[in-house]
N, C-alpha and C. Protein backbone atom coordinates (compact mmCIF):
# COMPACT_ATOMS: atom_id res chain seq x y z
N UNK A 1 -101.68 69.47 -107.50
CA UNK A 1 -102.27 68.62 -106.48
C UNK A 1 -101.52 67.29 -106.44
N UNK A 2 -101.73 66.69 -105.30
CA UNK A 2 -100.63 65.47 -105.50
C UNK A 2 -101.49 64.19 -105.46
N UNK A 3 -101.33 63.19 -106.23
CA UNK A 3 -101.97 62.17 -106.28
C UNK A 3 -102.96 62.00 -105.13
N UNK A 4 -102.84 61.81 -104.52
CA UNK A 4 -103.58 61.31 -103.04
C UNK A 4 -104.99 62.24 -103.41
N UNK A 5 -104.88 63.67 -103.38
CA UNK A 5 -105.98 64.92 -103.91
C UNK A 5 -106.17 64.07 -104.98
N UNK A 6 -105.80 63.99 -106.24
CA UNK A 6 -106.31 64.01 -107.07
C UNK A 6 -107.22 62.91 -107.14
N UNK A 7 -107.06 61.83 -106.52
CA UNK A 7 -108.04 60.17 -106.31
C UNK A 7 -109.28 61.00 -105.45
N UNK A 8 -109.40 61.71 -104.89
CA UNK A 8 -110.34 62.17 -103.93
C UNK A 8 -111.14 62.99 -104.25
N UNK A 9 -111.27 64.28 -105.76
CA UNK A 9 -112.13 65.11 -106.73
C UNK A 9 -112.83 64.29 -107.52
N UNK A 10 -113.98 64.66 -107.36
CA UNK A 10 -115.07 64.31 -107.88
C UNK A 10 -115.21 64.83 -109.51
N UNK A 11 -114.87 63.61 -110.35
CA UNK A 11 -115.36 63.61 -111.90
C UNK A 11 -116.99 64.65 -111.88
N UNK A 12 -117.33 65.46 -112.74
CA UNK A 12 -118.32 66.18 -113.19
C UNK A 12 -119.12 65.37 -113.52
N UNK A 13 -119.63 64.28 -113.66
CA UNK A 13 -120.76 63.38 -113.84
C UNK A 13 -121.03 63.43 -112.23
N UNK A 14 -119.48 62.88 -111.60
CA UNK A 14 -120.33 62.79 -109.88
C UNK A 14 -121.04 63.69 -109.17
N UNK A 15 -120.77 64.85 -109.47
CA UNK A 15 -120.44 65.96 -109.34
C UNK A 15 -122.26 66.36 -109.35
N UNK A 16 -122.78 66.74 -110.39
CA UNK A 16 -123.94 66.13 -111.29
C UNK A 16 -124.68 65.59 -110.91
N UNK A 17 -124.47 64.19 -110.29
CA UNK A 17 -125.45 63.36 -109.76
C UNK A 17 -125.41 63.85 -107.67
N UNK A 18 -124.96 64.36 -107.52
CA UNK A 18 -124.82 64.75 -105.67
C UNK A 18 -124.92 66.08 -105.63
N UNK A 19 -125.44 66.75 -107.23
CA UNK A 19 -125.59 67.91 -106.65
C UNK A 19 -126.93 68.31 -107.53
N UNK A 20 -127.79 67.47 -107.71
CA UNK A 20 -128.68 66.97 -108.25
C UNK A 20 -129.03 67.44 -110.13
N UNK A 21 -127.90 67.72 -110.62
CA UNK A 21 -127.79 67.63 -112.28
C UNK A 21 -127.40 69.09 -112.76
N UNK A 22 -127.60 69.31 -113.89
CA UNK A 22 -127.27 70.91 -114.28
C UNK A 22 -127.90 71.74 -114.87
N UNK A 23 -129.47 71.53 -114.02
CA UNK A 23 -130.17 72.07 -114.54
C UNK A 23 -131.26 72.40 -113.63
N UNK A 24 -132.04 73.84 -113.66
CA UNK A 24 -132.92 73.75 -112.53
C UNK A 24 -134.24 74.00 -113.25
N UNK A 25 -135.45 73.66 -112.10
CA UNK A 25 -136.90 73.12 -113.03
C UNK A 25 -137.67 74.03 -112.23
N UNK A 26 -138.61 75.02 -112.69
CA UNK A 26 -139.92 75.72 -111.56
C UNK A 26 -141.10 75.80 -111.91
N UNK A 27 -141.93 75.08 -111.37
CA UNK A 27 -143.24 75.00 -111.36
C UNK A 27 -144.60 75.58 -110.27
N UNK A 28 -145.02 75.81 -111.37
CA UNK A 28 -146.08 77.19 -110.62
C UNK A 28 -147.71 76.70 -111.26
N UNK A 29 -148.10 76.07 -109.73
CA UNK A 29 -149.92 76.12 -110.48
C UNK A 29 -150.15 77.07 -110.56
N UNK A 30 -151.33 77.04 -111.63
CA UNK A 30 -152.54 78.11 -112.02
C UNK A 30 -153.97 77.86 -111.34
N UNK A 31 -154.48 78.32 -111.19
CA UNK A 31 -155.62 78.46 -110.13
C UNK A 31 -156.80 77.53 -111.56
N UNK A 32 -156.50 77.40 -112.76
CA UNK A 32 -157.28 76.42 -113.48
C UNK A 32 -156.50 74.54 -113.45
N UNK A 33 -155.95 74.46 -112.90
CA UNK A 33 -155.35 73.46 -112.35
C UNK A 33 -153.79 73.32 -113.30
N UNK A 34 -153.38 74.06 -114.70
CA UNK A 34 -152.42 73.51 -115.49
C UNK A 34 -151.59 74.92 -114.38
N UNK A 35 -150.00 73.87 -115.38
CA UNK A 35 -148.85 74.78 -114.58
C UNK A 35 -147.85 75.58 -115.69
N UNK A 36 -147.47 76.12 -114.86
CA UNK A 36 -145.96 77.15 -115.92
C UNK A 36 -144.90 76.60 -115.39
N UNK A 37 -143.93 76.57 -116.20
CA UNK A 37 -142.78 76.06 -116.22
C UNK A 37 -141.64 76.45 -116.28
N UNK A 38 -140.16 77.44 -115.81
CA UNK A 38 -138.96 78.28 -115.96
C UNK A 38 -138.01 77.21 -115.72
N UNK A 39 -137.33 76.86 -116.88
CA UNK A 39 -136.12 75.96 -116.41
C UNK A 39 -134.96 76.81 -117.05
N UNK A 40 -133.79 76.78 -115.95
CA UNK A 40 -132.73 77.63 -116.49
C UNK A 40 -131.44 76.54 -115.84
N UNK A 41 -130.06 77.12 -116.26
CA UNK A 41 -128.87 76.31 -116.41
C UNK A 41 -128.50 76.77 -114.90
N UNK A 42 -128.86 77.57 -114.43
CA UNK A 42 -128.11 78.34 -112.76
C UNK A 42 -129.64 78.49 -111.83
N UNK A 43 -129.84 78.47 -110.79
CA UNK A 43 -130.68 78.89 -109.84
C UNK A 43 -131.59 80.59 -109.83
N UNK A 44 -132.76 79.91 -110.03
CA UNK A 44 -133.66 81.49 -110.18
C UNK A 44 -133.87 81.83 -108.45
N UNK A 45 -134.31 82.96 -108.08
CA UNK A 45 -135.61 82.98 -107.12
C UNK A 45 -136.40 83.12 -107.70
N UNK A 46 -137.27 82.94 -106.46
CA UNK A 46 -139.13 83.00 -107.12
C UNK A 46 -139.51 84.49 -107.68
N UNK A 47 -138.67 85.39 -107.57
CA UNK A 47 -139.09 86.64 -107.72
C UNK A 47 -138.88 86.62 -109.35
N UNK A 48 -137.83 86.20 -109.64
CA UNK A 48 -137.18 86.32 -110.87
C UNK A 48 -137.83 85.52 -111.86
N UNK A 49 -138.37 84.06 -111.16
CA UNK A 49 -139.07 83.20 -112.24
C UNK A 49 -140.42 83.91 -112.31
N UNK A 50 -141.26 84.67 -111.92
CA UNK A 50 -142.39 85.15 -111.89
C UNK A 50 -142.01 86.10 -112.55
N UNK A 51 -141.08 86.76 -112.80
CA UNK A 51 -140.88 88.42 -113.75
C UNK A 51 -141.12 87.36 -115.20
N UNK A 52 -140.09 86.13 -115.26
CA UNK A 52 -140.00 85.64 -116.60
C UNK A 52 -141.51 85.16 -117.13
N UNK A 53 -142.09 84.77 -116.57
CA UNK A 53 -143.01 84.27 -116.43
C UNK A 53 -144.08 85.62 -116.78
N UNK A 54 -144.27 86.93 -116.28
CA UNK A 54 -144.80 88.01 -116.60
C UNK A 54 -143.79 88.81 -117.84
N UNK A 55 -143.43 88.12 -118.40
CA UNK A 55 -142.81 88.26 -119.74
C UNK A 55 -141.62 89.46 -119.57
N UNK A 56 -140.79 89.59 -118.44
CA UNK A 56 -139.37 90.74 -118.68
C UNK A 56 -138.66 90.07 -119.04
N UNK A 57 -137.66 90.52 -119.49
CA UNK A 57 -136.27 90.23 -120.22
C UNK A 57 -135.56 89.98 -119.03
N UNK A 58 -134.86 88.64 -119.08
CA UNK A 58 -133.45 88.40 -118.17
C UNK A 58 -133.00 89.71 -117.06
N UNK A 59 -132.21 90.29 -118.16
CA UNK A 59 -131.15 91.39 -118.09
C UNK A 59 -132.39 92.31 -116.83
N UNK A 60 -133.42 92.20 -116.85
CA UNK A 60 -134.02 93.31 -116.36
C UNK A 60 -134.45 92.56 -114.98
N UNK A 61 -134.41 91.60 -114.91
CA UNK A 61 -134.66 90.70 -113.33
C UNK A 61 -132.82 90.67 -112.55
N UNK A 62 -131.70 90.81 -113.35
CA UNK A 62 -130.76 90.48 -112.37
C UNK A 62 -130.11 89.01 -113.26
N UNK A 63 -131.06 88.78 -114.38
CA UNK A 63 -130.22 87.23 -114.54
C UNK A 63 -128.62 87.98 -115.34
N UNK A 64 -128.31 87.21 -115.79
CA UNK A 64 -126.61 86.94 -115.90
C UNK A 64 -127.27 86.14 -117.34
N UNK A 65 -126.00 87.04 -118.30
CA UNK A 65 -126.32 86.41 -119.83
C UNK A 65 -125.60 85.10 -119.76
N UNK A 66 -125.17 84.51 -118.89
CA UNK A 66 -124.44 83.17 -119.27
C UNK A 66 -125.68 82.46 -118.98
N UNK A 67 -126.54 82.69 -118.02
CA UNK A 67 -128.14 81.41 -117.58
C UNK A 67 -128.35 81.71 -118.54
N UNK A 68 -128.71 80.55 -119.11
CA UNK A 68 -129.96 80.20 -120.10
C UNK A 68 -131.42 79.98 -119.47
N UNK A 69 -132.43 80.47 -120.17
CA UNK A 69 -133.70 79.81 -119.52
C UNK A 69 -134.76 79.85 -120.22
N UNK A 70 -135.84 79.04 -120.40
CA UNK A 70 -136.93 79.09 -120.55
C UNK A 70 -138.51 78.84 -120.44
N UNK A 71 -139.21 78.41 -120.63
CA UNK A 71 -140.29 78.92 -120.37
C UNK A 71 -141.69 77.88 -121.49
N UNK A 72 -142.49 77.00 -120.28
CA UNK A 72 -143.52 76.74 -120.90
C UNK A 72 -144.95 77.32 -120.17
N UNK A 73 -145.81 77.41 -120.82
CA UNK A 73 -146.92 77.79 -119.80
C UNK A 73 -148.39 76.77 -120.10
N UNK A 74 -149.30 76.87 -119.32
CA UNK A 74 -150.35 76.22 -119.41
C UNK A 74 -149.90 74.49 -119.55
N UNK A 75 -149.14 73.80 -119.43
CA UNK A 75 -148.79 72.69 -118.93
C UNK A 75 -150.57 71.60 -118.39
N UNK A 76 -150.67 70.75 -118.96
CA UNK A 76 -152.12 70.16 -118.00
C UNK A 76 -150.79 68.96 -116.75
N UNK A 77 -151.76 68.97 -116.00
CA UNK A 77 -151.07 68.22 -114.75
C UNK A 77 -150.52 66.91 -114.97
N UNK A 78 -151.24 65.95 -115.82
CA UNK A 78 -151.15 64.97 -116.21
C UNK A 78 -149.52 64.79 -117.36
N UNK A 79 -149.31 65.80 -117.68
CA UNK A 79 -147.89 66.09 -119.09
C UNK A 79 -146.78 66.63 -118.01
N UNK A 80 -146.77 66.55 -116.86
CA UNK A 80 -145.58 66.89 -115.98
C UNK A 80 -144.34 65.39 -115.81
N UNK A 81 -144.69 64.67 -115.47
CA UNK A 81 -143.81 62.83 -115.54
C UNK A 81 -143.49 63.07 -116.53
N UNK A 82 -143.43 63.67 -117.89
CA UNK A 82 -142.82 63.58 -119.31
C UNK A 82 -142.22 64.90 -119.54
N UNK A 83 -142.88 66.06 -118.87
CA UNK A 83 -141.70 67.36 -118.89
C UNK A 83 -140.66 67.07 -118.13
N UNK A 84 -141.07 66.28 -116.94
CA UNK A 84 -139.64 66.10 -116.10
C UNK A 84 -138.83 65.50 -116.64
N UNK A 85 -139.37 64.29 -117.38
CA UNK A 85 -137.76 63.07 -118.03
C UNK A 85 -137.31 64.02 -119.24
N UNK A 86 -138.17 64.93 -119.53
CA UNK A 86 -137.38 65.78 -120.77
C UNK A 86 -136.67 66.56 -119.97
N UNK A 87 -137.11 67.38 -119.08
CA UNK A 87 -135.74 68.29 -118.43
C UNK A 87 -134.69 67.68 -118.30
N UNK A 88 -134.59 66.54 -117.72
CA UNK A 88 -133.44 65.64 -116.88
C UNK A 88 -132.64 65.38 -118.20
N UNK A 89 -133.36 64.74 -119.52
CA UNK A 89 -132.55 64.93 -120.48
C UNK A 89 -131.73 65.99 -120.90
N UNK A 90 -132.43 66.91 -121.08
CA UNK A 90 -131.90 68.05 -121.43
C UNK A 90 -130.71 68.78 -120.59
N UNK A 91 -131.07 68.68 -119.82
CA UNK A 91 -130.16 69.41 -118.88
C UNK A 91 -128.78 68.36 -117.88
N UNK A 92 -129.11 66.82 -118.15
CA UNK A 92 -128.43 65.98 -117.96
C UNK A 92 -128.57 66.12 -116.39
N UNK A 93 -129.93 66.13 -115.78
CA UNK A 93 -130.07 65.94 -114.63
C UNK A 93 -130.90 67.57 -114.22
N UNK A 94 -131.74 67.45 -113.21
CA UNK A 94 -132.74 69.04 -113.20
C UNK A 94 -133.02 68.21 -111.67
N UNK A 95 -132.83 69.65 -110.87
CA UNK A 95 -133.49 70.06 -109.68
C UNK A 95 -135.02 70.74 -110.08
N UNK A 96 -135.79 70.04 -109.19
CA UNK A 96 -137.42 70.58 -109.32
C UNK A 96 -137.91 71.08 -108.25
N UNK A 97 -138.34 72.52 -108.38
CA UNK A 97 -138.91 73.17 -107.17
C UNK A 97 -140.29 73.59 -107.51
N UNK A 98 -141.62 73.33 -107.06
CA UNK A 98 -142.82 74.08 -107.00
C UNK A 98 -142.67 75.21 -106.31
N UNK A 99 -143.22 76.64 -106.43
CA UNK A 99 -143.43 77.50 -106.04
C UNK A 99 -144.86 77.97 -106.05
């Protein structure tokens, strides 16, 4: 690439922050008001976070052994503002989707 390109690629921190971090977050109420939680390193669907969530193995939803992911459940509503700054830690930035 020739200089000019190369001033114009985006460092992996930027990268990170505009593509909202490297890590994704899914949250699912329970009809008793607490929530479940699937955070993985690559993008689930909802189909897939609900298998994990009904306890299948990765390999058996379609995930890919390189995602990592896991899994809290029963969450109270009030402990979500502190799961989130822990995801964002963890994952050095987390996209959050309710489902």
């Amino acid at each position: 690439m020739t200089n000019e390109l190369m001033d114009k690629v985006m460092t992996d921190m930027e990268l990170d922050n505009v593509a909202g971090g490297a890590g994704y977050a899914y949250f699912m109420k329970r009809k008793d008001g607490k929530y479940d939680i699937v955070s993985a390193t690559d993008k689930l669907t909802p189909e897939q976070v609900k298998g994990i969530l009904a306890g299948k193995a990765p390999a058996q939803l379609g995930i890919a052994k390189s995602i990592s992911t896991k899994f809290h459940v029963g969450i109270q509503a009030d402990k979500l503002p502190a799961i989130k700054q822990r995801l964002n830690k963890f994952y050095n930035g987390c996209t959050f989707q309710d489902l």
